[in-house]
C-alpha atoms as a PDB file:
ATOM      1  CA  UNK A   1     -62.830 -27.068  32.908  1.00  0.00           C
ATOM      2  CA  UNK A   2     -62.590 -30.109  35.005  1.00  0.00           C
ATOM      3  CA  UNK A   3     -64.825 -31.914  32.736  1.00  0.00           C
ATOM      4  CA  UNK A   4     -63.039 -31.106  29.596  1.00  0.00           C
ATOM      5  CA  UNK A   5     -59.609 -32.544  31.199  1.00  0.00           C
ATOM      6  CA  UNK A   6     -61.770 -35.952  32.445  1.00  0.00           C
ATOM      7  CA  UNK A   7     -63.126 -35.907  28.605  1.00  0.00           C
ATOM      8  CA  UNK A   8     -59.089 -36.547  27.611  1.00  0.00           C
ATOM      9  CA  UNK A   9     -60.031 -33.634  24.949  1.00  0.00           C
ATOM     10  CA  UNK A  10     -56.728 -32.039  26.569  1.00  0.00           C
ATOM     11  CA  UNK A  11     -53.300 -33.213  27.248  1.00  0.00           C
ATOM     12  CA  UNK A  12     -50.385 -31.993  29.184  1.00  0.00           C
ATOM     13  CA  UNK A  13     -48.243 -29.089  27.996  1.00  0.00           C
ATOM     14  CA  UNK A  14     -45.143 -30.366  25.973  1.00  0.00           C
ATOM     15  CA  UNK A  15     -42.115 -28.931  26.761  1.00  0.00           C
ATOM     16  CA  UNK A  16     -40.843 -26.304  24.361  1.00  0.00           C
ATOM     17  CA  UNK A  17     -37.228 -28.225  23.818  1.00  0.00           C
ATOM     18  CA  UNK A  18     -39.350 -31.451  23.576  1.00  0.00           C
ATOM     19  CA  UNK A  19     -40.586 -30.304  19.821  1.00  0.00           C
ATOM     20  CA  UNK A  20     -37.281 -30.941  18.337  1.00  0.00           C
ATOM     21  CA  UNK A  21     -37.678 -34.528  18.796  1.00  0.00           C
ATOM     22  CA  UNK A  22     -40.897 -34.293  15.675  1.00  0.00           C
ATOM     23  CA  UNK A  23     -40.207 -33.968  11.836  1.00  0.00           C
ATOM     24  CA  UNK A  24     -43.120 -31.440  11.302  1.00  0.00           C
ATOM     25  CA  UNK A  25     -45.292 -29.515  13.134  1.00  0.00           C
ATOM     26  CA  UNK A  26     -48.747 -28.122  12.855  1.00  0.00           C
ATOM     27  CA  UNK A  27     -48.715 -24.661  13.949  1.00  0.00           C
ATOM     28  CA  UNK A  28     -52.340 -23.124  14.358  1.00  0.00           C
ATOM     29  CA  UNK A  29     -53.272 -20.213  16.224  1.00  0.00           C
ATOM     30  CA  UNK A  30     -55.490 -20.406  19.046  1.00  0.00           C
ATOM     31  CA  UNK A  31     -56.512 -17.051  21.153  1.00  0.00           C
ATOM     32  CA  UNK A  32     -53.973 -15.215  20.041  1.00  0.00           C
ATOM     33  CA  UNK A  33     -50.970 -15.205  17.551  1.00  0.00           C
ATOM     34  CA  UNK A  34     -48.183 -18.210  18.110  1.00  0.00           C
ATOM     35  CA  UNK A  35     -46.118 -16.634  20.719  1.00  0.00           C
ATOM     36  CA  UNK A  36     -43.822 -20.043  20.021  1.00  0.00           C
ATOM     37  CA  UNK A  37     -43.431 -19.804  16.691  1.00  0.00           C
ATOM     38  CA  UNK A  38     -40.014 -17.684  17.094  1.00  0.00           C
ATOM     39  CA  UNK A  39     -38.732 -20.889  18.675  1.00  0.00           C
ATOM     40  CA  UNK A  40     -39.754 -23.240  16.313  1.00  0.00           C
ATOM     41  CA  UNK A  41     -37.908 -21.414  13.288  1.00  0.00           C
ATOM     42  CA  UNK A  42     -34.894 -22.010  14.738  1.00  0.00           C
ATOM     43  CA  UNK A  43     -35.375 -26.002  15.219  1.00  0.00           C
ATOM     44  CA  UNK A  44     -34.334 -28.306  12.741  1.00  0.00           C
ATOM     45  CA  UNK A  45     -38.321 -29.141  11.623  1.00  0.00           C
ATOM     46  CA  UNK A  46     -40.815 -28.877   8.904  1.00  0.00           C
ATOM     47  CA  UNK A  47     -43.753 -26.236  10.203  1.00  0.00           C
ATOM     48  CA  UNK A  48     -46.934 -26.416   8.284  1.00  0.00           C
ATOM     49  CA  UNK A  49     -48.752 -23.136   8.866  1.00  0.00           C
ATOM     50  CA  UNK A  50     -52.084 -21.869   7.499  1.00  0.00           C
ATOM     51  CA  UNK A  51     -52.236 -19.408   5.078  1.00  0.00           C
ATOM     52  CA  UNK A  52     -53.445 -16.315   6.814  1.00  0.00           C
ATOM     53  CA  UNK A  53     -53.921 -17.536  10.031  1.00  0.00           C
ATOM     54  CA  UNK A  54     -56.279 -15.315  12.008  1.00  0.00           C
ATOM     55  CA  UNK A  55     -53.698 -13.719  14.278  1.00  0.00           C
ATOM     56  CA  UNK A  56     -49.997 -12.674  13.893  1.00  0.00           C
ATOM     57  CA  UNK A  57     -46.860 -11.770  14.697  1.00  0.00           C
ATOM     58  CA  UNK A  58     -44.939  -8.788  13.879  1.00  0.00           C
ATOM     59  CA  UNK A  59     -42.444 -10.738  12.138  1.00  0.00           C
ATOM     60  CA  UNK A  60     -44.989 -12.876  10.041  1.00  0.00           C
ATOM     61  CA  UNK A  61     -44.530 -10.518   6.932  1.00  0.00           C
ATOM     62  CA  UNK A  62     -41.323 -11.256   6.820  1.00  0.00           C
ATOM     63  CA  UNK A  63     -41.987 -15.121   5.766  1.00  0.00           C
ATOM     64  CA  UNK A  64     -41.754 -16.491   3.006  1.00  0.00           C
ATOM     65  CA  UNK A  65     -43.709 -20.283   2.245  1.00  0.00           C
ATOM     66  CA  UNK A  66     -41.354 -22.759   1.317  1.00  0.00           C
ATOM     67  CA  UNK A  67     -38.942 -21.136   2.779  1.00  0.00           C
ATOM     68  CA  UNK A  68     -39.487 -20.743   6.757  1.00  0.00           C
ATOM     69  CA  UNK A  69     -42.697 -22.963   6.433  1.00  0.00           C
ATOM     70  CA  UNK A  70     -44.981 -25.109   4.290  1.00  0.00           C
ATOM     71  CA  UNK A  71     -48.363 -23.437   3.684  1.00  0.00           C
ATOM     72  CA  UNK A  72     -51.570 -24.988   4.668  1.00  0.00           C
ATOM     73  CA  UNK A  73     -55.107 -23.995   3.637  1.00  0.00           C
ATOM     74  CA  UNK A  74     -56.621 -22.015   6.328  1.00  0.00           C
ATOM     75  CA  UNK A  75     -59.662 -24.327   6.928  1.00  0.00           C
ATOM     76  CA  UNK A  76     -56.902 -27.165   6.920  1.00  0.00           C
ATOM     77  CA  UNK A  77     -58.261 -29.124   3.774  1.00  0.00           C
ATOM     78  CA  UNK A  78     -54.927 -29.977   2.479  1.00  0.00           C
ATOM     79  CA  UNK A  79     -53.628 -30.873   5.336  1.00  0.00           C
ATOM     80  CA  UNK A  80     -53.249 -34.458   4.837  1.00  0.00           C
ATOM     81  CA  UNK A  81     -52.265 -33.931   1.137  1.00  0.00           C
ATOM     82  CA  UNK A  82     -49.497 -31.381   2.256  1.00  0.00           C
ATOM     83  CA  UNK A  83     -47.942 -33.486   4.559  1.00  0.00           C
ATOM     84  CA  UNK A  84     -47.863 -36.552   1.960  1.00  0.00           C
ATOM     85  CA  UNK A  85     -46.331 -34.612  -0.517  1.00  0.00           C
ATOM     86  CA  UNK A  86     -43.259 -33.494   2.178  1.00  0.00           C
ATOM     87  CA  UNK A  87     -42.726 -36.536   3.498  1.00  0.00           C
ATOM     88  CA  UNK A  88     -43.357 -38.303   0.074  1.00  0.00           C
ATOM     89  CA  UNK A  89     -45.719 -41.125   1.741  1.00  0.00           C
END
């Protein structure tokens, strides 16, 4: 573990209230399903989420794209397209 943190492959934790300062973000699962992603509905930002992500919340079916987030292929392809077309750049 020691020598993945010397690598700089990992950063420090950001703060939960510290997302709201971000336009978008990219939620992917890691281990398990988001257990953030609650949160993050209820901030004023764009989520990009994959399309069947490999683990999930209760309350997933209950999403609609578009709507609560902007879908993403799950192997991220589009990713860069997707976020061109939101923020038109």
């Amino acid at each position: 573990m020691e020598e993945i943190k010397n690598s700089e492959l990992m950063k420090d934790a950001i703060p939960l209230q510290d997302f709201q300062k971000y336009k978008a973000i990219i939620e992917i699962d890691g281990n398990s399903w988001s257990s953030c992603f609650g949160s993050l509905l209820c901030m004023n930002l764009v989520i990009l989420l994959k399309i069947q992500p490999d683990w999930v919340d209760y309350s997933y079916s209950e999403l609609e794209p578009f709507a609560h987030y902007i879908p993403v292929h799950k192997n991220l392809s589009n990713l860069q397209e997707t976020y061109q077309d939101v923020f038109r750049v």
